[in-house]
C-alpha atoms as a PDB file:
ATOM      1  CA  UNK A   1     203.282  70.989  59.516  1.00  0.00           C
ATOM      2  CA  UNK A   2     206.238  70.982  57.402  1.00  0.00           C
ATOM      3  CA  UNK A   3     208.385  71.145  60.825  1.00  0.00           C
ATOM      4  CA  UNK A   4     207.032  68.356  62.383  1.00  0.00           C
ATOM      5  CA  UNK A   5     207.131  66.112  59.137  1.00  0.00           C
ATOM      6  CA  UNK A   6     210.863  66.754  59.240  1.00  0.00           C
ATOM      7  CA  UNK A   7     211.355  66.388  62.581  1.00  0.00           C
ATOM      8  CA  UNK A   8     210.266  62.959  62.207  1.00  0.00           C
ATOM      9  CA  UNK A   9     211.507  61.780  58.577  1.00  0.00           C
ATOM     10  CA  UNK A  10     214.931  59.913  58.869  1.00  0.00           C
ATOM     11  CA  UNK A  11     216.033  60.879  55.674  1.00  0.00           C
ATOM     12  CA  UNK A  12     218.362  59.297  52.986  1.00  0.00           C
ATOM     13  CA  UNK A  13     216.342  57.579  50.442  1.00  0.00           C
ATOM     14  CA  UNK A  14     212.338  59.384  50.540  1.00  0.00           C
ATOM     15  CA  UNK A  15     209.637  58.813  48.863  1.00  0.00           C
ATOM     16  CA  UNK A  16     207.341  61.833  49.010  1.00  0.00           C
ATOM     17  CA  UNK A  17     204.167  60.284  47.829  1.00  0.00           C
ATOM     18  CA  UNK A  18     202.701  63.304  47.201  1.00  0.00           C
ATOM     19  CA  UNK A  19     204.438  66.177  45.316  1.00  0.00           C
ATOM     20  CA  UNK A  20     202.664  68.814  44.879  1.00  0.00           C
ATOM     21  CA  UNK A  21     203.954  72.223  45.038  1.00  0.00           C
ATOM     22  CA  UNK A  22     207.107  70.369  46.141  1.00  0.00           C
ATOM     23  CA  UNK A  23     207.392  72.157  50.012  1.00  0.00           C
ATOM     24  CA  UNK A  24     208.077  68.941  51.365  1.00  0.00           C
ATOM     25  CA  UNK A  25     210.723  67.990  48.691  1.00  0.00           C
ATOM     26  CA  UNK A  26     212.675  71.133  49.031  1.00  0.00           C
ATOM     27  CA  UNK A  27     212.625  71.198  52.059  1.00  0.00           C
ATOM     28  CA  UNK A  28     214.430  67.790  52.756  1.00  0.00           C
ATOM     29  CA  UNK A  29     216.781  68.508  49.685  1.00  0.00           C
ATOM     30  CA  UNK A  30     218.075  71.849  51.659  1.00  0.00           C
ATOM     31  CA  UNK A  31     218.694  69.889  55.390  1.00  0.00           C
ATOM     32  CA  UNK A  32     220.091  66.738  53.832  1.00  0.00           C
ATOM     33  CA  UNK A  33     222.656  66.962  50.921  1.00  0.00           C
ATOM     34  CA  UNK A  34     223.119  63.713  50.305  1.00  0.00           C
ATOM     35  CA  UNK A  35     219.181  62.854  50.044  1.00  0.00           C
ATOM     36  CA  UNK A  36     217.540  61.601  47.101  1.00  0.00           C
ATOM     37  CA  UNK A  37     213.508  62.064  46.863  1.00  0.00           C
ATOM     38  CA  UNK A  38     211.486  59.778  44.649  1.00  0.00           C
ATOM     39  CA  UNK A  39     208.671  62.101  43.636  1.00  0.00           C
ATOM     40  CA  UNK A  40     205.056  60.819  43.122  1.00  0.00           C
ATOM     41  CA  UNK A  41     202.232  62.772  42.148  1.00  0.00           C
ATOM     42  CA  UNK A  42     198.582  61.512  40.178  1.00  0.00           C
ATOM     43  CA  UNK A  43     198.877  65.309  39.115  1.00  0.00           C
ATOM     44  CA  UNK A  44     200.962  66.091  35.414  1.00  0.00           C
ATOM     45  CA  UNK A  45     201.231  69.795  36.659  1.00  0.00           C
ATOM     46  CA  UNK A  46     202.602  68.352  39.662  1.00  0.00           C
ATOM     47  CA  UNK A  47     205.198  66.317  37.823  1.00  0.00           C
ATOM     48  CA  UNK A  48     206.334  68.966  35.498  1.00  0.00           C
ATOM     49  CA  UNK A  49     207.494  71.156  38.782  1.00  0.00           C
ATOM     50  CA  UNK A  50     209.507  67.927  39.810  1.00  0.00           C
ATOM     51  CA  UNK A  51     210.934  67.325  36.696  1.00  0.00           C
ATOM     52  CA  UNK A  52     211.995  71.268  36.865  1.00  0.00           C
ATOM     53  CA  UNK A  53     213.101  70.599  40.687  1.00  0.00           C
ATOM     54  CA  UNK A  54     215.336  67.324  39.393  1.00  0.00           C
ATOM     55  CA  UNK A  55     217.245  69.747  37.157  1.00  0.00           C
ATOM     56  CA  UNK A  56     218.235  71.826  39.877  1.00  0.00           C
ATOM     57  CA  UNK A  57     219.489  68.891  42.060  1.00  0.00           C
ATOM     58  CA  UNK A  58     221.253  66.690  39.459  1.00  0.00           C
ATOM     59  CA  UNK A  59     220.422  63.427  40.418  1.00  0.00           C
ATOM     60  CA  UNK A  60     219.059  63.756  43.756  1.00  0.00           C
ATOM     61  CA  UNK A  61     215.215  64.053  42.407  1.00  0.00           C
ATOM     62  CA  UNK A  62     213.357  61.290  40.174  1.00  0.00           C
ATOM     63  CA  UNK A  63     209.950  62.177  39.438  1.00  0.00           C
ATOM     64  CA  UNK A  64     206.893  59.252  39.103  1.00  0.00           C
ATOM     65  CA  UNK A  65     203.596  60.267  37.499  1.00  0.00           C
ATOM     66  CA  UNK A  66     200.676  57.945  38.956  1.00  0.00           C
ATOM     67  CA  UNK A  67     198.650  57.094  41.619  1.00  0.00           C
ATOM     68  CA  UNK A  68     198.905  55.435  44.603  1.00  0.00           C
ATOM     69  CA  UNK A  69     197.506  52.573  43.288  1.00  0.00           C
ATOM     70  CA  UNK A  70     200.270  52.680  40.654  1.00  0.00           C
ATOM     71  CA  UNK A  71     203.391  53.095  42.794  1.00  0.00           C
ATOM     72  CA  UNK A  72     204.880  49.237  43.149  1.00  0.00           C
ATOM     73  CA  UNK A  73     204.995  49.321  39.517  1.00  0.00           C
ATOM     74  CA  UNK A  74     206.703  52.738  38.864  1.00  0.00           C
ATOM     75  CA  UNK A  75     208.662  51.784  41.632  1.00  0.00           C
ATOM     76  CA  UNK A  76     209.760  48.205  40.094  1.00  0.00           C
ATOM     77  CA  UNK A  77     210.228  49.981  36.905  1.00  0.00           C
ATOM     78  CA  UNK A  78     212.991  52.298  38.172  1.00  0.00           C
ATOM     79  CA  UNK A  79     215.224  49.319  39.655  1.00  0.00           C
ATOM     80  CA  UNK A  80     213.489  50.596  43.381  1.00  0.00           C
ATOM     81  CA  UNK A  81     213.481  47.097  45.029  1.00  0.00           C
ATOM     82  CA  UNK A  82     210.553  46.664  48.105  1.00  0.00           C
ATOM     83  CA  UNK A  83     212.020  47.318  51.550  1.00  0.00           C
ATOM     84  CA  UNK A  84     214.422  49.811  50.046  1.00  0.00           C
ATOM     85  CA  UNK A  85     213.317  53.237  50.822  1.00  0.00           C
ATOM     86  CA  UNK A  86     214.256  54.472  53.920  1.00  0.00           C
ATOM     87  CA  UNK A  87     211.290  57.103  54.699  1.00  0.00           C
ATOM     88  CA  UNK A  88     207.677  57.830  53.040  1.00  0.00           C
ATOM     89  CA  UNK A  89     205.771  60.649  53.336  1.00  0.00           C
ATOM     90  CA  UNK A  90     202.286  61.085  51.810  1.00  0.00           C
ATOM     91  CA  UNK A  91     200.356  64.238  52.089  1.00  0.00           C
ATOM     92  CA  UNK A  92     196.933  63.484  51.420  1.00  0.00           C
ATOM     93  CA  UNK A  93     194.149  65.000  49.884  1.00  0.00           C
ATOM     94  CA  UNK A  94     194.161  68.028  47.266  1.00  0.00           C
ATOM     95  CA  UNK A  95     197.313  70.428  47.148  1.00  0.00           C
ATOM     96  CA  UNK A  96     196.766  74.030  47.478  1.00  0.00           C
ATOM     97  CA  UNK A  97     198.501  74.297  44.116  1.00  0.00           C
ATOM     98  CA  UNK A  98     195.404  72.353  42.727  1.00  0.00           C
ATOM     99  CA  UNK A  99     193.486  74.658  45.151  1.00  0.00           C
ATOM    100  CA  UNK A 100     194.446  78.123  43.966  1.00  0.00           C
ATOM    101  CA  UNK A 101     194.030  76.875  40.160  1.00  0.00           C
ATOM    102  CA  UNK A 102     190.415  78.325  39.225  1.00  0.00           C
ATOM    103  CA  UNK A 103     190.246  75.783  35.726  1.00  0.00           C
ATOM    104  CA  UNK A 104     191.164  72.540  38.189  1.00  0.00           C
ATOM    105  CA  UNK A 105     187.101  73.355  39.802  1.00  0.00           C
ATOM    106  CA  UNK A 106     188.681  72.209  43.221  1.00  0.00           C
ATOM    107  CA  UNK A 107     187.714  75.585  45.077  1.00  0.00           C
ATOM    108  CA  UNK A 108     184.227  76.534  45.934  1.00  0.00           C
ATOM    109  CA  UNK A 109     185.554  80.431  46.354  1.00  0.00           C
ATOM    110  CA  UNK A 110     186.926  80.819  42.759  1.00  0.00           C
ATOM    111  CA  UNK A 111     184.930  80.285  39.653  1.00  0.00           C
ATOM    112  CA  UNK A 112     185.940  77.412  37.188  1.00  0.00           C
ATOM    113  CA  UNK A 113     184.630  74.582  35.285  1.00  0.00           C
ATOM    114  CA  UNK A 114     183.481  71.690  37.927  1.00  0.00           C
ATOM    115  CA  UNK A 115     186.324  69.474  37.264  1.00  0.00           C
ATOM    116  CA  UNK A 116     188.126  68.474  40.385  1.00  0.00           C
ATOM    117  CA  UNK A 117     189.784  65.618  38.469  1.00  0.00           C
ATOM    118  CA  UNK A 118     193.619  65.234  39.987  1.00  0.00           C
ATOM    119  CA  UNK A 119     195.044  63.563  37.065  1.00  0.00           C
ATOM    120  CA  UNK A 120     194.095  66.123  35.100  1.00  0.00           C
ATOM    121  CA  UNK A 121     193.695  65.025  31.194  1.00  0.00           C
ATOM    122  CA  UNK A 122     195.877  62.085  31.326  1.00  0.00           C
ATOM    123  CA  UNK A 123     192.554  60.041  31.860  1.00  0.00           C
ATOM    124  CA  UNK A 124     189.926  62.076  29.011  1.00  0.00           C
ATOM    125  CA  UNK A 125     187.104  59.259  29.584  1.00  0.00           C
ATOM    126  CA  UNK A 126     187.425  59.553  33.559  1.00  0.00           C
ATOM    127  CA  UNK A 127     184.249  61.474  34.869  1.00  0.00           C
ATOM    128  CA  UNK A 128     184.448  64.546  36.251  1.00  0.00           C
ATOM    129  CA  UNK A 129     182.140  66.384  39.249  1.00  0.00           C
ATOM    130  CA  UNK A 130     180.189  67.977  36.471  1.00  0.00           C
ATOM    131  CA  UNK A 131     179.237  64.484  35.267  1.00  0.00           C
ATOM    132  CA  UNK A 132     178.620  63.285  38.720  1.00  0.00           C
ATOM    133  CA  UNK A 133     176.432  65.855  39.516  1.00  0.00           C
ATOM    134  CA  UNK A 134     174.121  66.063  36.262  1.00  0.00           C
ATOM    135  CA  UNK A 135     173.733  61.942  36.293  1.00  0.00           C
ATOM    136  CA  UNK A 136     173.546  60.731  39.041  1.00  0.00           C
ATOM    137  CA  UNK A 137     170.104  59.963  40.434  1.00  0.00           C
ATOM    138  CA  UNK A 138     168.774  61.569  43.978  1.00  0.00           C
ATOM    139  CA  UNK A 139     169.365  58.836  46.455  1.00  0.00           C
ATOM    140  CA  UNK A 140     172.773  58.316  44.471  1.00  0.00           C
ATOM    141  CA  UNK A 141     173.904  61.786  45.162  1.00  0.00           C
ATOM    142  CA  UNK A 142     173.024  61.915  48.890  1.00  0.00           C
ATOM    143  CA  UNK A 143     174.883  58.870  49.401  1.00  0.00           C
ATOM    144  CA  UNK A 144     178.124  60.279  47.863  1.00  0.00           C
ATOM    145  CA  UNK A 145     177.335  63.393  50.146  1.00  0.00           C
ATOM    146  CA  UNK A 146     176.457  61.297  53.282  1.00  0.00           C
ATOM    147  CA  UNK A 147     179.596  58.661  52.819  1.00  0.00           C
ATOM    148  CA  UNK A 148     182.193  61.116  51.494  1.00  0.00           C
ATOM    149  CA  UNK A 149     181.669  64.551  53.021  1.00  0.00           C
ATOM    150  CA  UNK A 150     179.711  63.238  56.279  1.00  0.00           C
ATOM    151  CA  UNK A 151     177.011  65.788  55.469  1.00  0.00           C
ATOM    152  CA  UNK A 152     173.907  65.827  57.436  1.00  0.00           C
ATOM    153  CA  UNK A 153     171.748  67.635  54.932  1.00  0.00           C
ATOM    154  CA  UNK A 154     172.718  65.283  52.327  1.00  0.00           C
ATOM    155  CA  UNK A 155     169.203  64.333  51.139  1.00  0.00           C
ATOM    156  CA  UNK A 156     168.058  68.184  51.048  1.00  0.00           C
ATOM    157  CA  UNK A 157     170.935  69.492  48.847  1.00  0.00           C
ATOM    158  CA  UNK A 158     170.771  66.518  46.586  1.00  0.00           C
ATOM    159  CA  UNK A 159     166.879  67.288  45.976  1.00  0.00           C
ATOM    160  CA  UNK A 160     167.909  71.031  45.318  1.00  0.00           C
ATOM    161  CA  UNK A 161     170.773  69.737  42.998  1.00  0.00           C
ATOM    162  CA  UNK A 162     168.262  67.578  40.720  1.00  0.00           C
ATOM    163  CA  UNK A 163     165.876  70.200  40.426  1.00  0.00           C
ATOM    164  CA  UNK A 164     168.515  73.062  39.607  1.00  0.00           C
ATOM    165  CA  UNK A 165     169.936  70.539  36.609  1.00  0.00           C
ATOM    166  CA  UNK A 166     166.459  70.080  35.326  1.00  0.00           C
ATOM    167  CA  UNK A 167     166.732  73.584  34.668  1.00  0.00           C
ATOM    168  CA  UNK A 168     170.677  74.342  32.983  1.00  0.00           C
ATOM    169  CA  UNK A 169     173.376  71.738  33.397  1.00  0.00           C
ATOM    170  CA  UNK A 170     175.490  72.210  36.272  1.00  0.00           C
ATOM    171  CA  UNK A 171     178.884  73.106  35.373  1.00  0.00           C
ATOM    172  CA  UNK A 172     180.770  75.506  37.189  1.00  0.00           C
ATOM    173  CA  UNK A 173     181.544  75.934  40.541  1.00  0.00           C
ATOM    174  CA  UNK A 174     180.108  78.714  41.459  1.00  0.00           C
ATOM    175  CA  UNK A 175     177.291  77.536  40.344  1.00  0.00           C
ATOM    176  CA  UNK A 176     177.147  74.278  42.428  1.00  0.00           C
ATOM    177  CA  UNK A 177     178.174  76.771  45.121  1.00  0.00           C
ATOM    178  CA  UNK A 178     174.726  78.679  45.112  1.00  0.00           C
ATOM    179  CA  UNK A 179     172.406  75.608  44.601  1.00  0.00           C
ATOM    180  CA  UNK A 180     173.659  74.046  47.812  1.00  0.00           C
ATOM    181  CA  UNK A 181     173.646  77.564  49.397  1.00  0.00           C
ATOM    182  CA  UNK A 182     169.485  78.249  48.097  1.00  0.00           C
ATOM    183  CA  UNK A 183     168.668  75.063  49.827  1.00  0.00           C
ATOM    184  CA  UNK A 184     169.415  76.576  53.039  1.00  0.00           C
ATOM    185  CA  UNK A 185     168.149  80.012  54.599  1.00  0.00           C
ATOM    186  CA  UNK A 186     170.179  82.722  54.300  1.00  0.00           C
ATOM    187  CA  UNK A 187     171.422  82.899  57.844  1.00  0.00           C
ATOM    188  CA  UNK A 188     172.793  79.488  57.555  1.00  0.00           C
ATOM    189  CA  UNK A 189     175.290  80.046  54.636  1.00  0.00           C
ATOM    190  CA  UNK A 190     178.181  81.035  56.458  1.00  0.00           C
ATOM    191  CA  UNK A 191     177.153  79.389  60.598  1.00  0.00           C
ATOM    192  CA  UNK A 192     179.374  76.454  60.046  1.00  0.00           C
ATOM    193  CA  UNK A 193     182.674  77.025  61.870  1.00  0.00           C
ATOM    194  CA  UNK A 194     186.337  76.101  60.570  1.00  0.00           C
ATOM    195  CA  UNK A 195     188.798  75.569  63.660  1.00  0.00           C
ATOM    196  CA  UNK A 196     189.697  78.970  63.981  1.00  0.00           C
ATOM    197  CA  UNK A 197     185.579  79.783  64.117  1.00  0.00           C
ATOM    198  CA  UNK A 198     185.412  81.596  61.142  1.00  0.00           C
ATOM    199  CA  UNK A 199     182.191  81.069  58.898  1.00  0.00           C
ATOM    200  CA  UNK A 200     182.722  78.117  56.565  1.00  0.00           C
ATOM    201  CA  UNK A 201     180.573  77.867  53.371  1.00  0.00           C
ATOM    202  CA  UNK A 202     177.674  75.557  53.666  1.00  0.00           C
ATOM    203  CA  UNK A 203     178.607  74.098  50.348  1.00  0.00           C
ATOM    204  CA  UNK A 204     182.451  72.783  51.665  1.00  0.00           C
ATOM    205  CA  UNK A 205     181.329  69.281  52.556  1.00  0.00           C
ATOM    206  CA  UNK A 206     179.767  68.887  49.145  1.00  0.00           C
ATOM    207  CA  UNK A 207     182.594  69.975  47.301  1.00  0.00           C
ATOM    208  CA  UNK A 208     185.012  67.732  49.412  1.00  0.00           C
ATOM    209  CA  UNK A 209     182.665  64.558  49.123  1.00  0.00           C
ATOM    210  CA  UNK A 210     182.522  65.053  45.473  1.00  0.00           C
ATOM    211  CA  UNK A 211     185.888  65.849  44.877  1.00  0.00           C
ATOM    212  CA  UNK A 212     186.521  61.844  46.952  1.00  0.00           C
ATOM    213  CA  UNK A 213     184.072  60.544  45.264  1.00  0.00           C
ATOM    214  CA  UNK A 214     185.682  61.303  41.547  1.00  0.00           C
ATOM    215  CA  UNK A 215     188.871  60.347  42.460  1.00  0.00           C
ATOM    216  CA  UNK A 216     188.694  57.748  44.289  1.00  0.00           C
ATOM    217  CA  UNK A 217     190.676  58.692  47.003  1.00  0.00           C
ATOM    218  CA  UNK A 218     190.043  56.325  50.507  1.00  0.00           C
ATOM    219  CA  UNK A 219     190.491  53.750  47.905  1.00  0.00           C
ATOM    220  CA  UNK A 220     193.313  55.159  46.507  1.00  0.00           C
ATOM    221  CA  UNK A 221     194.907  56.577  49.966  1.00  0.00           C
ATOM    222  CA  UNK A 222     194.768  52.623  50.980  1.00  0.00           C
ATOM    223  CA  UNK A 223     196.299  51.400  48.119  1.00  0.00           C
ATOM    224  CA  UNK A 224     199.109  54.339  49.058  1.00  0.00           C
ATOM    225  CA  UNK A 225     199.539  52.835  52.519  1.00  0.00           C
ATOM    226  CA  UNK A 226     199.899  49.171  51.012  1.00  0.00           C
ATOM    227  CA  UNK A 227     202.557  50.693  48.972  1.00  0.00           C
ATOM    228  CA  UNK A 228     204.049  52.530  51.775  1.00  0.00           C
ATOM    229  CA  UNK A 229     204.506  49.432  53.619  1.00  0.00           C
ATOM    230  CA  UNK A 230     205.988  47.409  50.725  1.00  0.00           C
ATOM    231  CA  UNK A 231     208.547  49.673  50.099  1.00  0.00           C
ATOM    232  CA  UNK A 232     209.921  50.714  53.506  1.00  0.00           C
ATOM    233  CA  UNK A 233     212.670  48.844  54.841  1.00  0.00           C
ATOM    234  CA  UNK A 234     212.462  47.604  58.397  1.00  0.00           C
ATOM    235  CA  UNK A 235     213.029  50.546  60.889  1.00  0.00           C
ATOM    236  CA  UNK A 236     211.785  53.109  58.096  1.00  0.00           C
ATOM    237  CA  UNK A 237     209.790  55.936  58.801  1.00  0.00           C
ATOM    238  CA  UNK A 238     206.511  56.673  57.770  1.00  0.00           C
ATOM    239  CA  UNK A 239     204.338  59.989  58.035  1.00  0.00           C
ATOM    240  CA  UNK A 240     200.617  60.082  56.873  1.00  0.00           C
ATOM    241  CA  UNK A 241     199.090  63.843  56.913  1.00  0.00           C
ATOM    242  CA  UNK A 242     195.686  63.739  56.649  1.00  0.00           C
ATOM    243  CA  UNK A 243     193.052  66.688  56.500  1.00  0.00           C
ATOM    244  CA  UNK A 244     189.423  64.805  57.246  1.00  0.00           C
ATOM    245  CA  UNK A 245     187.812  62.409  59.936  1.00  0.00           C
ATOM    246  CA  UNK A 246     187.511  60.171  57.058  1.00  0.00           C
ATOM    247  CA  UNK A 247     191.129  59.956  55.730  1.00  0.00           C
ATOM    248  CA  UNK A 248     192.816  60.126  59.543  1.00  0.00           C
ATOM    249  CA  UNK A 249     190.342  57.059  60.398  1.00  0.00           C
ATOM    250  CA  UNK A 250     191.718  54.789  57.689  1.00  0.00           C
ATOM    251  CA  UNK A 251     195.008  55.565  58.398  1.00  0.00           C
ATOM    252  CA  UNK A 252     194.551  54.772  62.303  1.00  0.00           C
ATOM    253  CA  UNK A 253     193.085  51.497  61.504  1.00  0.00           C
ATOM    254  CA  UNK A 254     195.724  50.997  58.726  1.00  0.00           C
ATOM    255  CA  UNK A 255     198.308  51.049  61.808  1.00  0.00           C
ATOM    256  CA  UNK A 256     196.641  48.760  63.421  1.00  0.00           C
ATOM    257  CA  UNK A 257     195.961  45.974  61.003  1.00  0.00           C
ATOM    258  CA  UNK A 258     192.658  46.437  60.937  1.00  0.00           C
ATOM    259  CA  UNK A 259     190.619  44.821  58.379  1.00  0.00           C
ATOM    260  CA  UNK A 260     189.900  47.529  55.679  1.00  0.00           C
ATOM    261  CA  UNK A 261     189.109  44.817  52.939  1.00  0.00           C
ATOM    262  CA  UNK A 262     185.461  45.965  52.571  1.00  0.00           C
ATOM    263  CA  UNK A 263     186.699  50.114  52.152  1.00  0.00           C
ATOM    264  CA  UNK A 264     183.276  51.652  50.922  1.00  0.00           C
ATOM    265  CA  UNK A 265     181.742  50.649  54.129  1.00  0.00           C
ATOM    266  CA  UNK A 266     184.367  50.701  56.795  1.00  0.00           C
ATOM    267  CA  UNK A 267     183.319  53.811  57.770  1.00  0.00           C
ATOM    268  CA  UNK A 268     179.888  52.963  59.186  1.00  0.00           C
ATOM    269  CA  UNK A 269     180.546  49.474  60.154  1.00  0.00           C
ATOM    270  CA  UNK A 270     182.018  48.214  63.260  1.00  0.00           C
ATOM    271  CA  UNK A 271     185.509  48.183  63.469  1.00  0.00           C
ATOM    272  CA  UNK A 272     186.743  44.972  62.150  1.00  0.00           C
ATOM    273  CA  UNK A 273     189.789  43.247  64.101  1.00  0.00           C
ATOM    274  CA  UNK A 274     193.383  42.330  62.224  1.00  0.00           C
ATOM    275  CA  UNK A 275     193.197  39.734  60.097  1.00  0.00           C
ATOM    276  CA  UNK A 276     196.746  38.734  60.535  1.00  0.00           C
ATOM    277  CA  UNK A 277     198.020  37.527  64.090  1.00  0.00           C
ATOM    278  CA  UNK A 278     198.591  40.294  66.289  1.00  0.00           C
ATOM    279  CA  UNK A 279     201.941  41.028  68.634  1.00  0.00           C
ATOM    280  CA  UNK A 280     201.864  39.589  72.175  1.00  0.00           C
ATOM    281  CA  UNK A 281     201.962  43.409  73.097  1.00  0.00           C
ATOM    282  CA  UNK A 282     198.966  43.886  71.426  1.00  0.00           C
ATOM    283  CA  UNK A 283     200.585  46.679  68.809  1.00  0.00           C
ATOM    284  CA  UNK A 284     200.223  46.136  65.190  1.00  0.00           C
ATOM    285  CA  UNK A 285     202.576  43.095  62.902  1.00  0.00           C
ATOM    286  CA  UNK A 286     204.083  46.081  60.886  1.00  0.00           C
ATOM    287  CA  UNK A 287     204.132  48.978  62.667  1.00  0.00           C
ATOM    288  CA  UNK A 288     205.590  50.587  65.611  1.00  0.00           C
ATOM    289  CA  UNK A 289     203.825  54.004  65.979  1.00  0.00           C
ATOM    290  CA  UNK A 290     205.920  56.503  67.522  1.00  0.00           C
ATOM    291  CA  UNK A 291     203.315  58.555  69.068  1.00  0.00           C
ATOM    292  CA  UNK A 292     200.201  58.097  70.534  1.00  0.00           C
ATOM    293  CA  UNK A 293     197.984  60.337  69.783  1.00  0.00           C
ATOM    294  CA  UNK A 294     197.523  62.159  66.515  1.00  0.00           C
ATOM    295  CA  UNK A 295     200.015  65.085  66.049  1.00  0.00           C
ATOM    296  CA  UNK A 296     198.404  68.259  65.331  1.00  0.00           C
ATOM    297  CA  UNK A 297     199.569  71.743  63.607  1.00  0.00           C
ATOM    298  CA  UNK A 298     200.605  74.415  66.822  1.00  0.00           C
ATOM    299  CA  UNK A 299     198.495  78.027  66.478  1.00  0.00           C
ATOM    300  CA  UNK A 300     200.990  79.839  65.302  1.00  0.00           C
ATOM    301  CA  UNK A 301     200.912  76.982  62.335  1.00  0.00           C
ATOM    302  CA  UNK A 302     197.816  77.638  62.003  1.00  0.00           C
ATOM    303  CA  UNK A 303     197.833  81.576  61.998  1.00  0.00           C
ATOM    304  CA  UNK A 304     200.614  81.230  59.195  1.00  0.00           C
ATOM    305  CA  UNK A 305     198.671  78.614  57.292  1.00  0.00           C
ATOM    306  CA  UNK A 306     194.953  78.324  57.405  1.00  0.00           C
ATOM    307  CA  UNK A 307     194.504  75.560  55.230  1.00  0.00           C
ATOM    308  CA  UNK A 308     196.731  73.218  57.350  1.00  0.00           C
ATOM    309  CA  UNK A 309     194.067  74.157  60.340  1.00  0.00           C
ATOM    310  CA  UNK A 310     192.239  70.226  59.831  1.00  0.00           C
ATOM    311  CA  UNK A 311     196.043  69.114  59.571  1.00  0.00           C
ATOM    312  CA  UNK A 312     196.609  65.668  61.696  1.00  0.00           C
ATOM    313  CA  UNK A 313     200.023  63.839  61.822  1.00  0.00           C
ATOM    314  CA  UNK A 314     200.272  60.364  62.353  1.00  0.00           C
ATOM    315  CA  UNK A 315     204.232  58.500  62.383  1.00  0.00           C
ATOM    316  CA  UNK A 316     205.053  55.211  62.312  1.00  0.00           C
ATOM    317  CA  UNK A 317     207.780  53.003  62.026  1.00  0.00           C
ATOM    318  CA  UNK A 318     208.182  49.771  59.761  1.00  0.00           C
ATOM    319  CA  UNK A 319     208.887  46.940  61.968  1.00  0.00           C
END
């Protein structure tokens, strides 16, 4: 939805709060000469192709390597003041550069180690899904599924995940891949349905609700929007893409003040009002959203990129 992003970004000062493959960043540094990107990414591969980028475009790129949860500190420690940046985008979720990589374990269709740890190696004693799934109990493991990948088989694949590790240690993902796909009969391997109806592995909500689970990420993706907010000026843009029910649902109560104090359980509980007092209008203390409903990609988005299929928008501006 690179298009759209644009479309919306008032750019002069951004902080792309996720990196990546850097699409978004070259993208605003070819419309906007005079821009200057602050580049975040949890990822060191990430970093390095932003540190490559910053070469090209002397002065106009300055790369960050943290998290979310990080970013008011990197920030403070470059001289970036809060209420400074004009425009923040964050991309959410895992980058199809992490995606494509077989050795990151992020992709249930290529063969790798069962990592699916962003920060890569910066963080040696931070477990990985491997570790997740070979010790954690049952009832933990369907919990993870249930919370994190809104699986409704949750309690069968865990049972078929302790007894496989009972066996040989689970530690690739191909290997994960056909434990979750035994529980199930044959004919159901492939009935899910992506947005375009084509079969979807049975195993993709496990992988995703893993891949949350190790690192961190509503937790983190809060933490991001905090940030956000700090550092925009008033009138400053910001645009949240988000890929799952779970992420788009935090943001949309983010928005709107909602209370997302207790962050492990806001998504089963009932939605808990603003703490803070609330516009006459009714519309949120910070944020003046500038559409809505959720923005979504077009077909012929989709066509060109499958991934971006789950893709939803959401654009707001810092009051």
């Amino acid at each position: 939805m690179l298009k759209e992003v644009l479309h919306y970004l008032d750019i002069q000062v951004v902080l792309d709060m996720t990196f990546g493959g850097g699409g978004h960043t070259k993208a605003m540094l070819n419309m906007v000469p005079e821009v200057t990107v602050l580049a975040l990414d949890r990822d060191p591969t990430a970093i390095s192709l932003a540190e490559q980028l910053a070469k090209e475009h002397s002065g106009r790129v300055k790369s960050l390597l943290g998290r979310f949860s990080e970013l008011e500190t990197l920030l403070s420690n470059m001289n970036i003041k809060p209420g400074s940046v004009d425009a923040v985008l964050l991309d959410a979720g895992c980058s199809s550069m992490q995606m494509d990589q077989a050795e990151r374990g992020f992709s249930l269709s290529k063969d790798g180690p069962l990592d699916m740890r962003m920060d890569g190696e910066r963080y040696p004693d931070m477990p990985c899904a491997a570790d997740v799934v070979n010790t954690l109990d049952q009832q933990a493991l369907a919990s993870i599924l249930t919370a994190y990948g809104e699986e409704r088989h949750a309690r069968k694949i865990a049972s078929a995940i302790v007894v496989a590790r009972r066996i040989n240690p689970i530690t690739r993902t191909q290997q994960l891949a056909n434990v979750v796909a035994g529980s199930f009969p044959p004919a159901v391997i492939y009935a899910r349905k992506d947005r375009l109806h084509r079969p979807a592995h049975v195993a993709t909500k496990t992988f995703q609700a893993l891949r949350i689970f190790v690192n961190d990420e509503l937790n983190e993706l809060h933490a991001g929007l905090r940030a956000a907010r700090a550092a925009l000026k008033p009138g400053g843009r910001l645009c949240v893409l988000t890929f799952h029910s779970l992420e788009d649902r935090l943001v949309k109560r983010f928005l709107q003040d909602d209370d997302l104090s207790n962050l492990d359980q806001y998504h089963f509980s009932p939605r808990k009002q603003s703490t803070v007092k609330e516009k006459k209008d009714g519309g949120s203390v910070y944020w003046v959203q500038l559409q809505r409903k959720v923005i979504t990609p077009e077909k012929d988005d989709v066509i060109e990129n499958p991934r971006g299929r789950s893709a939803k928008l959401r654009v707001a501006v810092r009051r």
